[in-house]
N, C-alpha and C. Protein backbone atom coordinates (compact mmCIF):
# COMPACT_ATOMS: atom_id res chain seq x y z
N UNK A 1 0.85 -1.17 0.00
CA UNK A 1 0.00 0.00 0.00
C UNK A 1 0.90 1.24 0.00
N UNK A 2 1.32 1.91 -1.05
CA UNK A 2 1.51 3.14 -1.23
C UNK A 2 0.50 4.44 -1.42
N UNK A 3 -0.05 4.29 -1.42
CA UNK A 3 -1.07 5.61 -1.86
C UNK A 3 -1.73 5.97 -0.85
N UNK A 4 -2.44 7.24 -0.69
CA UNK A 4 -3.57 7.28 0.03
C UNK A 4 -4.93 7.69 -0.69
N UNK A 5 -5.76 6.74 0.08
CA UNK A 5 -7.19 6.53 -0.97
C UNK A 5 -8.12 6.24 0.11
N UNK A 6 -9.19 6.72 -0.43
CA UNK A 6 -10.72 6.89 0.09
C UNK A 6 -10.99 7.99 1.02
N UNK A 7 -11.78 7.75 1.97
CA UNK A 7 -11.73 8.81 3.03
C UNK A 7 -12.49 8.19 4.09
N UNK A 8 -12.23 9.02 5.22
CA UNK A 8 -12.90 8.54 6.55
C UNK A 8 -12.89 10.17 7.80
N UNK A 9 -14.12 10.06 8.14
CA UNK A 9 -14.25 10.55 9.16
C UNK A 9 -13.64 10.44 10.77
N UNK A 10 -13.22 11.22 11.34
CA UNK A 10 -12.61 11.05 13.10
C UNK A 10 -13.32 12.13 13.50
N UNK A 11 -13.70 11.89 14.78
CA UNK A 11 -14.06 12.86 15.89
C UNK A 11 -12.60 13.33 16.50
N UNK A 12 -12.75 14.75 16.58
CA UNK A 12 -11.75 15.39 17.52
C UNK A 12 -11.73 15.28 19.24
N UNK A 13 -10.85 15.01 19.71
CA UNK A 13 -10.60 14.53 20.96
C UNK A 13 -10.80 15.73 22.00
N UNK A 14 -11.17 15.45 23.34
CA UNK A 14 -11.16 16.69 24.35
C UNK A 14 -9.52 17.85 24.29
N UNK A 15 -8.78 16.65 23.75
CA UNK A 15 -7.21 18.06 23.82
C UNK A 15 -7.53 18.32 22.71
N UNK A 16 -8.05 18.00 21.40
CA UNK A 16 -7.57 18.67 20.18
C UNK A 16 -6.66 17.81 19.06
N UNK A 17 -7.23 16.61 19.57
CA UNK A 17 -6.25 15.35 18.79
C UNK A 17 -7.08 14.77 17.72
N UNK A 18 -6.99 14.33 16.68
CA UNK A 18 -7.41 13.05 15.88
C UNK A 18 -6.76 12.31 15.38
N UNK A 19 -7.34 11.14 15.36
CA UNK A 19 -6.37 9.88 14.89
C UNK A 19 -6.13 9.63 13.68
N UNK A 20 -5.25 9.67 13.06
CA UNK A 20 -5.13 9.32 11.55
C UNK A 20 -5.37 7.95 11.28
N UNK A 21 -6.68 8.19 10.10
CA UNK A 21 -6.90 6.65 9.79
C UNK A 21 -5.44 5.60 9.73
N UNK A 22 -5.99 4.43 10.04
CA UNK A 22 -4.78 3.43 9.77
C UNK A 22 -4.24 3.21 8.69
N UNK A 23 -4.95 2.81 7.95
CA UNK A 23 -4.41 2.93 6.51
C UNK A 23 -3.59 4.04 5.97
N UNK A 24 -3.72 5.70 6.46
CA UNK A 24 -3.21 6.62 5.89
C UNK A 24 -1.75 6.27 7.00
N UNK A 25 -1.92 5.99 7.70
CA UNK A 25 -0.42 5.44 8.82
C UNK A 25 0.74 4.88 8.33
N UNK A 26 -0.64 3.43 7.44
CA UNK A 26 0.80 2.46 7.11
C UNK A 26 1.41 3.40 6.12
N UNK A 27 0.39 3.72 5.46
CA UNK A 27 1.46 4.41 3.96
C UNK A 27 2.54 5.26 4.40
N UNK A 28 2.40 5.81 5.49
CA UNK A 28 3.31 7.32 5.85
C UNK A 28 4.45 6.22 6.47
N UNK A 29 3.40 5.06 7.14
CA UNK A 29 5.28 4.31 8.44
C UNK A 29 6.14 3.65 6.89
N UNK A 30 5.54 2.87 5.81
CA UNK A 30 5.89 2.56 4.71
C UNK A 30 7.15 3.31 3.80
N UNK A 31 6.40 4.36 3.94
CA UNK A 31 7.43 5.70 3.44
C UNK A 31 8.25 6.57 4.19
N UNK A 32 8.51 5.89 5.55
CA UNK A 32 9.40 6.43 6.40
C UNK A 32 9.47 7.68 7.03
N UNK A 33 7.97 8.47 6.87
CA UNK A 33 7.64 9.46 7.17
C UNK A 33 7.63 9.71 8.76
N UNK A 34 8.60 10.66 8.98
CA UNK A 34 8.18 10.84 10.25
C UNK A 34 7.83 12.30 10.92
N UNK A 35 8.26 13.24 9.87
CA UNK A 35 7.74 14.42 10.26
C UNK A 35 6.68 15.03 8.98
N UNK A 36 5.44 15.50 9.05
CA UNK A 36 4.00 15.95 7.82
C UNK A 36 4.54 17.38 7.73
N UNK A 37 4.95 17.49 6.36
CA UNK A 37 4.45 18.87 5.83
C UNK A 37 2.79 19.11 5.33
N UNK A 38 2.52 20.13 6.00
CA UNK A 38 1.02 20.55 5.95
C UNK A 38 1.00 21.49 5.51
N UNK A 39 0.00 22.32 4.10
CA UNK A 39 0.15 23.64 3.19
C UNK A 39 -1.79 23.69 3.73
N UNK A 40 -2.09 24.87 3.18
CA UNK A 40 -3.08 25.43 3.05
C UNK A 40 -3.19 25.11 1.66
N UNK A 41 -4.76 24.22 1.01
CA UNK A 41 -4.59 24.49 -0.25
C UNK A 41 -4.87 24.99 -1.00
N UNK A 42 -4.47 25.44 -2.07
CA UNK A 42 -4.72 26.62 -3.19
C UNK A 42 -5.83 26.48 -3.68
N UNK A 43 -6.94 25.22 -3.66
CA UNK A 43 -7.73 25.85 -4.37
C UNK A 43 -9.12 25.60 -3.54
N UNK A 44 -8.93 24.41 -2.51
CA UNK A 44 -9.87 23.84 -1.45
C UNK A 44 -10.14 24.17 -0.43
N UNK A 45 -10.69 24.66 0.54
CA UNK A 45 -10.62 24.91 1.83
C UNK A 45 -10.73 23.67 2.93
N UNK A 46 -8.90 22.59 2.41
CA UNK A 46 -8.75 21.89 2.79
C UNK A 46 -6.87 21.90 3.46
N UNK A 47 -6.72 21.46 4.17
CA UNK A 47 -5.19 21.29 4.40
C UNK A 47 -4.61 20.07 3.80
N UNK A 48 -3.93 20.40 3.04
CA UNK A 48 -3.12 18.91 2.54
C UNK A 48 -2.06 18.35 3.04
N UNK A 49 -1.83 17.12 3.33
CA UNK A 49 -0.78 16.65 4.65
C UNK A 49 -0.11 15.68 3.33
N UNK A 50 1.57 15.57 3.71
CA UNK A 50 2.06 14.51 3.11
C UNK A 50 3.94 15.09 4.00
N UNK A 51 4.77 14.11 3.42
CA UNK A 51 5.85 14.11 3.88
C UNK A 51 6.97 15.27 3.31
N UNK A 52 7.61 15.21 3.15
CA UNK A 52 8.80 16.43 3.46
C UNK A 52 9.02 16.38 1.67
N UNK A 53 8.59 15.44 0.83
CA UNK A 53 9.23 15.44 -0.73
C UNK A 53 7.79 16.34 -0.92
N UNK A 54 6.55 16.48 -0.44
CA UNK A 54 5.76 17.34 -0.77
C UNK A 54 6.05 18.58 -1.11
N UNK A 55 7.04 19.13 -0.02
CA UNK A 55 7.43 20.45 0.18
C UNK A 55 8.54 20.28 -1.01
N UNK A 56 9.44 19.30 -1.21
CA UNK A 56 10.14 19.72 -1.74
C UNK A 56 9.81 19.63 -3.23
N UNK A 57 8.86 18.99 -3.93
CA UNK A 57 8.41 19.28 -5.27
C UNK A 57 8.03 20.57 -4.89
N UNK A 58 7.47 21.27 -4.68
CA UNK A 58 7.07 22.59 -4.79
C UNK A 58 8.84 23.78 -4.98
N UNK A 59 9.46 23.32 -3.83
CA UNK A 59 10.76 24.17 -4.22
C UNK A 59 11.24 24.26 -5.35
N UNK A 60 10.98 22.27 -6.26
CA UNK A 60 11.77 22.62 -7.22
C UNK A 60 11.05 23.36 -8.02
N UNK A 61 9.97 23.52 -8.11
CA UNK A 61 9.54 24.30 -9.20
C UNK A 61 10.11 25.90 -9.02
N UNK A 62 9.59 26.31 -7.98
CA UNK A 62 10.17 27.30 -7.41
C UNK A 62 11.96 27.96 -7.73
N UNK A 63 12.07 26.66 -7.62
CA UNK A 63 13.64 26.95 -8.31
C UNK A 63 13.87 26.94 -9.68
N UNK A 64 13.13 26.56 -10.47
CA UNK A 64 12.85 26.66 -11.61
C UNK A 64 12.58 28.16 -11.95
N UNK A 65 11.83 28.95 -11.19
CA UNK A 65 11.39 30.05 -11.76
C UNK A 65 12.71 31.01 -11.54
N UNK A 66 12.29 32.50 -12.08
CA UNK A 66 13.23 33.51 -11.41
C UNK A 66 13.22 32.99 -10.43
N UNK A 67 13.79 34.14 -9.12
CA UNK A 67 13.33 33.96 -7.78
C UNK A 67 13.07 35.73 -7.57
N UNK A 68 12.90 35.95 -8.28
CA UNK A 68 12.67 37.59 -8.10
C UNK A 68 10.99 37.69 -9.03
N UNK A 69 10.65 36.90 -9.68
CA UNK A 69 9.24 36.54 -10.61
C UNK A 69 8.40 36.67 -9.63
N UNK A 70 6.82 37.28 -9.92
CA UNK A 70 5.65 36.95 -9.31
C UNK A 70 5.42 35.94 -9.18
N UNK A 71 5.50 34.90 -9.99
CA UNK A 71 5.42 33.52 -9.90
C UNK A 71 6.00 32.51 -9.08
N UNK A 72 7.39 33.06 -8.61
CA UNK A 72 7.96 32.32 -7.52
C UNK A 72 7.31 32.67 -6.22
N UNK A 73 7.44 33.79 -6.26
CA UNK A 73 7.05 34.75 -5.09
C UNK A 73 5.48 34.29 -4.40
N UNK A 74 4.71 34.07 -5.53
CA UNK A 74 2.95 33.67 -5.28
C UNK A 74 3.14 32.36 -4.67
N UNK A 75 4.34 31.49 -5.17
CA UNK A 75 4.04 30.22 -4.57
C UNK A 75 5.08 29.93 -3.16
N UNK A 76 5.31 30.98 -2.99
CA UNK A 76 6.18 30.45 -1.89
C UNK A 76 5.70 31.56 -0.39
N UNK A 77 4.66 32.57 -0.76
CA UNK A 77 3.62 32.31 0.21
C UNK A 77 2.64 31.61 0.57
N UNK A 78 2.12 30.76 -0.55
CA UNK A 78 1.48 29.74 -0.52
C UNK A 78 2.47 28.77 0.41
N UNK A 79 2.96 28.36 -0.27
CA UNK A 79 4.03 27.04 0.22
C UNK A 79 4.69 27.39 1.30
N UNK A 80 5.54 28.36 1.65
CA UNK A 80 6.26 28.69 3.31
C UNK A 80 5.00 29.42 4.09
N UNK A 81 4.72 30.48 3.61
CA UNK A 81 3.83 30.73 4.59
C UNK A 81 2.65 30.58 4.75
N UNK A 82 2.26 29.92 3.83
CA UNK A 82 0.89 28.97 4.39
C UNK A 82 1.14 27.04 4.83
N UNK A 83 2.29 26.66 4.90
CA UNK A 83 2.70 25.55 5.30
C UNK A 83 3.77 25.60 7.04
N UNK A 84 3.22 24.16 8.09
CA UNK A 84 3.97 23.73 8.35
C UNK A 84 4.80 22.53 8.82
N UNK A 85 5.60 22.15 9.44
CA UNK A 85 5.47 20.65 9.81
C UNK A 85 4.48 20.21 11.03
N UNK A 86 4.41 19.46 11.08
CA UNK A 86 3.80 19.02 12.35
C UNK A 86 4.17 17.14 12.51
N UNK A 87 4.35 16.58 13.49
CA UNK A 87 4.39 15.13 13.80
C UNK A 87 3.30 14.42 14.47
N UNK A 88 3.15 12.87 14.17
CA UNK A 88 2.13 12.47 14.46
C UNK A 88 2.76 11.86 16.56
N UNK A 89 1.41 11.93 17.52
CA UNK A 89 2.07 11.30 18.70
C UNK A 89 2.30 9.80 18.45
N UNK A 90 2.34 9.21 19.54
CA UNK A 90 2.73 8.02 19.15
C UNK A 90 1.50 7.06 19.30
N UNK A 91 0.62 7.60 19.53
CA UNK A 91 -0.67 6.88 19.22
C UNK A 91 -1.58 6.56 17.65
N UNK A 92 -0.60 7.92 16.72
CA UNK A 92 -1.22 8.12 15.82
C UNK A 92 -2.13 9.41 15.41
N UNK A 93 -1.72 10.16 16.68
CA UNK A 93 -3.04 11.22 16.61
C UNK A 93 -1.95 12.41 16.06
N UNK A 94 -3.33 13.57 15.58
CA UNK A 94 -2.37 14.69 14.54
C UNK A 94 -3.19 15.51 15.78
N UNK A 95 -2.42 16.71 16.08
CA UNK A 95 -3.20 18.40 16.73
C UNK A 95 -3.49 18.50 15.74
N UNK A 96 -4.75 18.95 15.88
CA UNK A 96 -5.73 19.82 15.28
C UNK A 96 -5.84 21.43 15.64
N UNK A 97 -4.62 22.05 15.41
CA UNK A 97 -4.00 23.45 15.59
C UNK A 97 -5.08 24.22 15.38
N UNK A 98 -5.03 25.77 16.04
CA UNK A 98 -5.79 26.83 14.67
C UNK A 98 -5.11 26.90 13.81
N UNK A 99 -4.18 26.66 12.89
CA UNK A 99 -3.67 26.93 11.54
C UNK A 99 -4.65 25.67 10.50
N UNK A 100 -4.94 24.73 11.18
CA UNK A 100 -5.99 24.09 10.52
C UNK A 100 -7.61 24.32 10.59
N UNK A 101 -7.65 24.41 11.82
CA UNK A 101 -8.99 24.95 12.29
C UNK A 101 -9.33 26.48 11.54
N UNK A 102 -9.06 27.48 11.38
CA UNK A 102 -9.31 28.32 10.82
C UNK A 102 -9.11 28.08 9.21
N UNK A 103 -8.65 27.83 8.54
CA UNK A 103 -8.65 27.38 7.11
C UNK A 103 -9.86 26.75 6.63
N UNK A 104 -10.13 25.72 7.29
CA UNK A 104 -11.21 24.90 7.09
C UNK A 104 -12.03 25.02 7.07
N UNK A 105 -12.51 25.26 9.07
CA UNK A 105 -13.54 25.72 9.37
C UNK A 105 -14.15 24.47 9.93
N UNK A 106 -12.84 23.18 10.05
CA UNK A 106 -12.91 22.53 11.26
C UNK A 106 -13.50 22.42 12.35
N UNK A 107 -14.71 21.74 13.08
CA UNK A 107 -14.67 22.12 14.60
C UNK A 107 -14.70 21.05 15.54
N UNK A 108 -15.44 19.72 15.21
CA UNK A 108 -15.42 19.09 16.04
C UNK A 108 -14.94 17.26 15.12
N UNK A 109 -15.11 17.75 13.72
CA UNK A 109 -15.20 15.97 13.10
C UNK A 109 -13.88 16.43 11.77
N UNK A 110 -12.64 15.59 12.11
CA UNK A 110 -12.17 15.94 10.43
C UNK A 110 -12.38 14.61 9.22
N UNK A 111 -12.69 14.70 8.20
CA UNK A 111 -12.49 14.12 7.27
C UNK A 111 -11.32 14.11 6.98
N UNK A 112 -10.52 12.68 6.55
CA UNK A 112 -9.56 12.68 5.86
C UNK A 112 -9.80 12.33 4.50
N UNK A 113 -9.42 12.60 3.34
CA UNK A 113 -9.63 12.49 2.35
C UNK A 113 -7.88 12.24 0.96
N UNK A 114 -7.86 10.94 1.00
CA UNK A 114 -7.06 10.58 0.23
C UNK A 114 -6.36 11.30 -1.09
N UNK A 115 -5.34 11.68 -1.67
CA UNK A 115 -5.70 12.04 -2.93
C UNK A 115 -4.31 11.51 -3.37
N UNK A 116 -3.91 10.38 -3.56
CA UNK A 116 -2.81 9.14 -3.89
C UNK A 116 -1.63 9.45 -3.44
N UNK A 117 -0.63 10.92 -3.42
CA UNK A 117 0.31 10.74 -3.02
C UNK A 117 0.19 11.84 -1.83
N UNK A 118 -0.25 12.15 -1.08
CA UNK A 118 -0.72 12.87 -0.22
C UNK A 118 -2.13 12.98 0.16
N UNK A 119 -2.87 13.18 1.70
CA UNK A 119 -4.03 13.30 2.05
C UNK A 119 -4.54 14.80 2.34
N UNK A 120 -5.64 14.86 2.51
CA UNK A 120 -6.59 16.34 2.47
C UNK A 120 -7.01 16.25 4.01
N UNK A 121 -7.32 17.03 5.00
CA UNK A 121 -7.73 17.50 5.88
C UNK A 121 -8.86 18.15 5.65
N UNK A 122 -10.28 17.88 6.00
CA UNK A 122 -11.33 18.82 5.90
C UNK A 122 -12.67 18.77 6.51
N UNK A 123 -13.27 19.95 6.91
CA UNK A 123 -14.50 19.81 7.36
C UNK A 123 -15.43 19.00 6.52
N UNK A 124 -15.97 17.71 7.25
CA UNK A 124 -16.98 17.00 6.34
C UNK A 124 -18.12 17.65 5.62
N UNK A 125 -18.75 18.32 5.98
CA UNK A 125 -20.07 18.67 5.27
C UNK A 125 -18.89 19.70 3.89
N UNK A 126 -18.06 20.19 3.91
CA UNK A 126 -17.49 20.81 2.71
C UNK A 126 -16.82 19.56 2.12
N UNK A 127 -16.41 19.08 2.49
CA UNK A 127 -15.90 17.57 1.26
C UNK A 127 -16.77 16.99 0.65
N UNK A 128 -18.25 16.78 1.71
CA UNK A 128 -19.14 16.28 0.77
C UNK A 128 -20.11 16.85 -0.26
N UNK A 129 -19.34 18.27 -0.07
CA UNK A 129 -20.52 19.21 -1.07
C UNK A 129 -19.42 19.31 -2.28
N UNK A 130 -18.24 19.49 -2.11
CA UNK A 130 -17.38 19.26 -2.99
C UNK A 130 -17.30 17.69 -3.64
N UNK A 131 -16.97 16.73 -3.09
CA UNK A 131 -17.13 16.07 -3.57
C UNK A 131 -18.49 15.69 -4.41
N UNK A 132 -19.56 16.34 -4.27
CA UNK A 132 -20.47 16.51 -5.21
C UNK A 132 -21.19 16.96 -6.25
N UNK A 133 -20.19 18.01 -5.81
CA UNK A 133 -19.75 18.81 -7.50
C UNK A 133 -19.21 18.86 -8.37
N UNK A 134 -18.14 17.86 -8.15
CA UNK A 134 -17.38 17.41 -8.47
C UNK A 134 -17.50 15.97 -9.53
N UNK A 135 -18.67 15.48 -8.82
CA UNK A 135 -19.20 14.19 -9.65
C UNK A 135 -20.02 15.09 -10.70
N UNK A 136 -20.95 16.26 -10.05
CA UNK A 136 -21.96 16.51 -11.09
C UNK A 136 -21.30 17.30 -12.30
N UNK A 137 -19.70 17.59 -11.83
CA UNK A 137 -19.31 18.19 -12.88
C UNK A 137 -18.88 17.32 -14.24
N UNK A 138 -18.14 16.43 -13.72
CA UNK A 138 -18.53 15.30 -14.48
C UNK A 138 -19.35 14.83 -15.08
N UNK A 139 -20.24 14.61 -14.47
CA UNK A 139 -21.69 14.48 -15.38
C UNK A 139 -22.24 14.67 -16.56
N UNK A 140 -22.26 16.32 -16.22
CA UNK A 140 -22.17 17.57 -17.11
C UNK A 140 -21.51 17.65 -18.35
N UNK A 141 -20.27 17.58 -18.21
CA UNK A 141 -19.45 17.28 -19.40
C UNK A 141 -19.29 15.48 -20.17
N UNK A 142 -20.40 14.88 -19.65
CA UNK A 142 -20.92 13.65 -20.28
C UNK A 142 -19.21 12.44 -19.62
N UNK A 143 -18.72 12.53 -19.13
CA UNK A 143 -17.53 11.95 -18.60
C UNK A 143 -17.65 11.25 -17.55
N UNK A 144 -17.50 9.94 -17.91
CA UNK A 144 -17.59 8.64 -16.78
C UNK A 144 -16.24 8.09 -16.16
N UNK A 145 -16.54 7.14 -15.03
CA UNK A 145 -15.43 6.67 -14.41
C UNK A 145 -14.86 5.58 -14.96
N UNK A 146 -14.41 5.01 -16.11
CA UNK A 146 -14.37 4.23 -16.50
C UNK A 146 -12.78 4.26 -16.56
């Protein structure tokens, strides 16, 4: 199991903890992950969690550009200052910070939500309205899962 896929709901704990599904675990203990880079994402009002090569595909692009370009510049407030690390305890559980909680709009249940090489953080009732627009957009443009 490399990827992360599907999604699942957790209740947030009296400190502010949730447990990362198991499955999203093995993949991270698999991949030797031991410290999550976490970004704000650009287009979801979701946090996206994955390991430290997350952050660093983004540099390289970044390094790709000028470094004096709007273009570098746009993504590396995105990426530094809307990202940070965080570690899981040893139970498995992630803080549920305000740097997540305010993005979201988080309060008491997070969805995790798979997306193969990294997972999504998000308030359920917005994943599932997204995720439903998402099908109907599909739809729309006559495009199946096949």
């Amino acid at each position: 199991m490399n990827r992360f896929l599907s999604h699942a709901t957790n209740r947030i704990d009296a400190k502010g903890r949730v447990s990362v599904p198991s499955a999203f675990r093995a993949v991270l203990l698999e991949a030797g992950v031991r410290e999550l880079y976490c970004f704000q994402d650009f287009v979801f009002p979701a946090v996206s969690v994955g390991g430290p090569e997350l952050l660093d595909r983004f540099e390289k692009q970044m390094a790709a550009e000028d470094p004096f370009s709007d273009a570098a510049n746009q993504m590396s407030l995105l990426v530094h200052g809307g990202g940070v690390f965080v570690k899981l305890d040893p139970e498995g559980r992630l803080m549920v910070t305000d740097f997540i909680r305010d993005f979201t709009g988080i309060s008491t249940d997070v969805t995790f939500v798979g997306r193969g090489d990294h997972f999504q953080l998000w308030e359920p009732q917005a994943f599932a309205r997204a995720q439903a627009e998402a099908r109907e957009g599909r739809k729309q443009r006559g495009l199946r899962s096949e």
